[in-house]
C-alpha atoms as a PDB file:
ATOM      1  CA  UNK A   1      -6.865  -6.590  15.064  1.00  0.00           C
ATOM      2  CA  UNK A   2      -6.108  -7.220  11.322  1.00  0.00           C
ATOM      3  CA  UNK A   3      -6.118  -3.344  10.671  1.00  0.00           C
ATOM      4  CA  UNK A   4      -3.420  -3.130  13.742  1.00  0.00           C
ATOM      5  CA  UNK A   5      -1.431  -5.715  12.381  1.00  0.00           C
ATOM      6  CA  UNK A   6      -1.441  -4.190   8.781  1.00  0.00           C
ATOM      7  CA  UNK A   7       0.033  -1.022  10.082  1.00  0.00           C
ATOM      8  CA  UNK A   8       2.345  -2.210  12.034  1.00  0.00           C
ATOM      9  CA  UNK A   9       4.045  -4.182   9.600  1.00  0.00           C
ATOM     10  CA  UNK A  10       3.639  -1.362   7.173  1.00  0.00           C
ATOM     11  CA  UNK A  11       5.609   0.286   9.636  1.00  0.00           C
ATOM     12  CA  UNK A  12       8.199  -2.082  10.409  1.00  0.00           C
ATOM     13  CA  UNK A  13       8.558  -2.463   6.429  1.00  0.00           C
ATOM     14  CA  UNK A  14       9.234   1.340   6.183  1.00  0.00           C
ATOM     15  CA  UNK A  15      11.938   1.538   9.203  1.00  0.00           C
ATOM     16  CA  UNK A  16      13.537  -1.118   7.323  1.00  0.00           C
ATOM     17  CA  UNK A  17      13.503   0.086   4.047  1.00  0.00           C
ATOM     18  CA  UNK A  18      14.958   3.554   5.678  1.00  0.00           C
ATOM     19  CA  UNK A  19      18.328   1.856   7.414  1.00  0.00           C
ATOM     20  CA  UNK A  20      18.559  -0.356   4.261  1.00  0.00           C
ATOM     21  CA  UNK A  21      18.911   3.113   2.386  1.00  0.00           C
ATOM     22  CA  UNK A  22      20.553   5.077   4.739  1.00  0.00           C
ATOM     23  CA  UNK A  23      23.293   2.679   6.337  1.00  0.00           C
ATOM     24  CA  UNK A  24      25.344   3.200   3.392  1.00  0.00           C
ATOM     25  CA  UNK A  25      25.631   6.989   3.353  1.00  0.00           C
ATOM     26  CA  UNK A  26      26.484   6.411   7.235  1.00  0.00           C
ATOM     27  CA  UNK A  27      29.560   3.511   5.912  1.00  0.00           C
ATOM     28  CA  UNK A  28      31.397   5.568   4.064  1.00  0.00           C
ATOM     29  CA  UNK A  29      29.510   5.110   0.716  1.00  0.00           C
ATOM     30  CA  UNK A  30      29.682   1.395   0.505  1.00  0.00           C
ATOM     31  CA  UNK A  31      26.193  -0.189  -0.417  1.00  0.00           C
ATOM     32  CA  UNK A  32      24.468  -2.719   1.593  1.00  0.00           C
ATOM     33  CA  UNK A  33      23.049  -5.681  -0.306  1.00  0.00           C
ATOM     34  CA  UNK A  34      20.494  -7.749   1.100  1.00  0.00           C
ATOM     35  CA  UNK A  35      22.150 -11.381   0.122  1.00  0.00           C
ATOM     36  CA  UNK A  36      21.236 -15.070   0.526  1.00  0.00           C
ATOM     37  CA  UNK A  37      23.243 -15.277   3.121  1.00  0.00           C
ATOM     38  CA  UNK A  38      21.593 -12.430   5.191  1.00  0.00           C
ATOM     39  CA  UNK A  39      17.886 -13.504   3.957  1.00  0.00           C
ATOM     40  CA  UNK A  40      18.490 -17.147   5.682  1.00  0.00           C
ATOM     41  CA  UNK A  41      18.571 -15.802   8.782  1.00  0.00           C
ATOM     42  CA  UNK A  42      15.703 -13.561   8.429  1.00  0.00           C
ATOM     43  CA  UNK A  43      12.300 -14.534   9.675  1.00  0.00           C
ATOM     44  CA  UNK A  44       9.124 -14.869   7.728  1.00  0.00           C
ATOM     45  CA  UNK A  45       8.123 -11.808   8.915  1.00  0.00           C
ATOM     46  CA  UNK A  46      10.858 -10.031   8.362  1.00  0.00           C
ATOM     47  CA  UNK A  47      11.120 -11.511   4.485  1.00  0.00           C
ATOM     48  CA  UNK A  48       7.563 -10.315   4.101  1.00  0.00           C
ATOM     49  CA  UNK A  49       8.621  -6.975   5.900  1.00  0.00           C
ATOM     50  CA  UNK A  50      11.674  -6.667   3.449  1.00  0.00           C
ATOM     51  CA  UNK A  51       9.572  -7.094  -0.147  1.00  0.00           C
ATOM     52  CA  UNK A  52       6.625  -4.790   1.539  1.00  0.00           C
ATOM     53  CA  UNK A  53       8.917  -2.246   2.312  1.00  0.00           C
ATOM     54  CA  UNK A  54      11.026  -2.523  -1.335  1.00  0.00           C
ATOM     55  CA  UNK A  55       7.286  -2.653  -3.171  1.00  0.00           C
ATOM     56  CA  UNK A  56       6.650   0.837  -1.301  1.00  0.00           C
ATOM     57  CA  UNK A  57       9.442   2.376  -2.089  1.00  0.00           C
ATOM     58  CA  UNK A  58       9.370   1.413  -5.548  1.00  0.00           C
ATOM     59  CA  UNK A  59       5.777   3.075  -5.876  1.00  0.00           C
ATOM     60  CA  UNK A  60       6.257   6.234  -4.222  1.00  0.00           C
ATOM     61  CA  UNK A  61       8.857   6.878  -7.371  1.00  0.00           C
ATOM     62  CA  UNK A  62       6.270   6.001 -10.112  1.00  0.00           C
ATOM     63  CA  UNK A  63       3.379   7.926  -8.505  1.00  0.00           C
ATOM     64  CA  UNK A  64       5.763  10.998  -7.882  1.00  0.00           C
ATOM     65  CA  UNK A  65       7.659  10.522 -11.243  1.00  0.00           C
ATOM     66  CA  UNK A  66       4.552  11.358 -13.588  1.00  0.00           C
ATOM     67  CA  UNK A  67       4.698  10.129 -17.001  1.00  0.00           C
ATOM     68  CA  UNK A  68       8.014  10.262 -17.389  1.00  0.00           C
ATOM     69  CA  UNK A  69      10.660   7.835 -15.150  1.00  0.00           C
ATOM     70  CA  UNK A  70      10.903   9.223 -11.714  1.00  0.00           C
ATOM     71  CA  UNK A  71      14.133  10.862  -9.928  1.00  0.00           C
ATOM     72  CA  UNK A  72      16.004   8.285  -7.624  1.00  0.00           C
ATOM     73  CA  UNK A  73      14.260   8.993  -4.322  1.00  0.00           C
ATOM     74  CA  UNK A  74      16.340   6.487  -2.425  1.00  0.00           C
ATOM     75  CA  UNK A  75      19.355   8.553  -3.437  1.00  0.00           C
ATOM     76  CA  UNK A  76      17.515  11.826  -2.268  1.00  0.00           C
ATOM     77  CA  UNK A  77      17.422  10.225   0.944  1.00  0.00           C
ATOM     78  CA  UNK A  78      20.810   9.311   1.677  1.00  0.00           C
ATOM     79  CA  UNK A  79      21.704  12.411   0.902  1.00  0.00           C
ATOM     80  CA  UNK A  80      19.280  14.426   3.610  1.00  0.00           C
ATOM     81  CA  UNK A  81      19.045  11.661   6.338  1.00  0.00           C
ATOM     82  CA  UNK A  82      22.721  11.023   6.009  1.00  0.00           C
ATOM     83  CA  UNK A  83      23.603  13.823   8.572  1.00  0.00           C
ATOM     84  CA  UNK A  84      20.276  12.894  10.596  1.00  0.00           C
ATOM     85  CA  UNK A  85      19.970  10.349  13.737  1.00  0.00           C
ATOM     86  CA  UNK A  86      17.781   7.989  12.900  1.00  0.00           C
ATOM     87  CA  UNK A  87      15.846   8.840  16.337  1.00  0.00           C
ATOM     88  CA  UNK A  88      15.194  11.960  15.252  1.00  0.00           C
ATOM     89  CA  UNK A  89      14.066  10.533  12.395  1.00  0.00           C
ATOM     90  CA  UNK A  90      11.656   8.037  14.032  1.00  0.00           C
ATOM     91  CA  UNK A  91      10.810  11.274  16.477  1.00  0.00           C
ATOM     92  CA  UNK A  92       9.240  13.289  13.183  1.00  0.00           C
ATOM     93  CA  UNK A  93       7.152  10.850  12.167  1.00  0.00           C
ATOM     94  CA  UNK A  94       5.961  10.244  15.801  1.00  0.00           C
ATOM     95  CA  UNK A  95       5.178  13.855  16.180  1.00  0.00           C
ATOM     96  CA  UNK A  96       3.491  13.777  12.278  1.00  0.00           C
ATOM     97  CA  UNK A  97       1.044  10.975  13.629  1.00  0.00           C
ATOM     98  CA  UNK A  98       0.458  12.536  17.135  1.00  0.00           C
ATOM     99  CA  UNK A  99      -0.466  16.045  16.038  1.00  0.00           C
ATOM    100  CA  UNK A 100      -2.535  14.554  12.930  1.00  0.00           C
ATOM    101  CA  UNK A 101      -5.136  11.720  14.169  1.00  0.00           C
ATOM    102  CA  UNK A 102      -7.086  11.667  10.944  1.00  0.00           C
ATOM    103  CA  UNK A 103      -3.599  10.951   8.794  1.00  0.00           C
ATOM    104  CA  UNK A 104      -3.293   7.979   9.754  1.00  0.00           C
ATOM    105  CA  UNK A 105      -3.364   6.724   6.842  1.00  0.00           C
ATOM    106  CA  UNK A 106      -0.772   8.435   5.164  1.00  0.00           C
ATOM    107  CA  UNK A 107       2.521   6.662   4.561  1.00  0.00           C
ATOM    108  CA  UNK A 108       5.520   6.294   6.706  1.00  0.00           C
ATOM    109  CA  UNK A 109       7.529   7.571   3.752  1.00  0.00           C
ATOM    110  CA  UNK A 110       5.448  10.576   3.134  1.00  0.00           C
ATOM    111  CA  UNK A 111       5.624  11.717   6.328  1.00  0.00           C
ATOM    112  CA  UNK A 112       9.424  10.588   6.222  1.00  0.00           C
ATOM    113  CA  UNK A 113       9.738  12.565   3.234  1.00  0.00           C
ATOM    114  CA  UNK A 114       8.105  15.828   4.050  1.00  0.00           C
ATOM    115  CA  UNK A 115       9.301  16.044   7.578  1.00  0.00           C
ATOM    116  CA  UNK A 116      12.726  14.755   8.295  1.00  0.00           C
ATOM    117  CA  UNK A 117      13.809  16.162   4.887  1.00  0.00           C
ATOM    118  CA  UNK A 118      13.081  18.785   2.538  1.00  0.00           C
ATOM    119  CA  UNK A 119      12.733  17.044  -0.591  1.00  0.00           C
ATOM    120  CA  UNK A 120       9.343  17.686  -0.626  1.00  0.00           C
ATOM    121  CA  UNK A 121       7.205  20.485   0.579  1.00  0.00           C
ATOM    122  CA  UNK A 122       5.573  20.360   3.708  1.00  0.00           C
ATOM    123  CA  UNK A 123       1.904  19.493   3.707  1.00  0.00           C
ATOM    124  CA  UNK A 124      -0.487  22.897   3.699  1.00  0.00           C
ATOM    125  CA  UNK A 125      -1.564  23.675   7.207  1.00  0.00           C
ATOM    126  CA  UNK A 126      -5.355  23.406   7.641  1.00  0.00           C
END
């Protein structure tokens, strides 16, 4: 039940993070900034979902940035999702998870990454 729980709010954290990042592409380049005013009304859950998802996001540019400081990912995707329905883009990772069981595990944004955009290459095919 714990494990359940885990990915779903890993989940939740990563749709979040994804119409934080791509709203503003969609409103005519004007940023969205989660404020105090906004966070009040939040629940606990969705707090916890907000700093999860931020904390993922801010990993997946070390770990693909090497030793040197890593290219602005969240700008990456503005750019490719901002032509992209967001169902579609919930529809790729559905399909990712579906036709791949034993990926489970793999992130939300990876799968994101590699198939609703092409800023990374696609995973080799077994």
């Amino acid at each position: 039940m714990h494990r359940v729980n885990s990915f779903r709010l890993f989940v939740l954290s990563c749709l979040v993070l994804v119409l934080i990042v791509v709203f503003p592409g969609w409103a005519a380049e004007q940023a969205f900034i989660l404020d105090g005013t906004l966070w009040q009304d939040l629940s606990y859950d969705a707090r916890i979902t907000y700093v999860k998802g931020v904390c993922n996001m801010a990993d997946f540019e070390c770990q693909i940035g090497g030793a040197g400081r890593g290219f602005c990912v969240a700008k990456m995707l503005v750019e490719e999702l901002k032509a992209k329905a967001v169902g579609d883009v919930v529809k790729d990772i559905d399909q990712y998870y579906q036709e791949n069981p034993e990926k489970i595990k793999t992130s939300v944004l990876e799968v994101m990454v590699r198939r609703a955009t092409k800023l990374c290459p696609p995973e080799p095919t077994k």
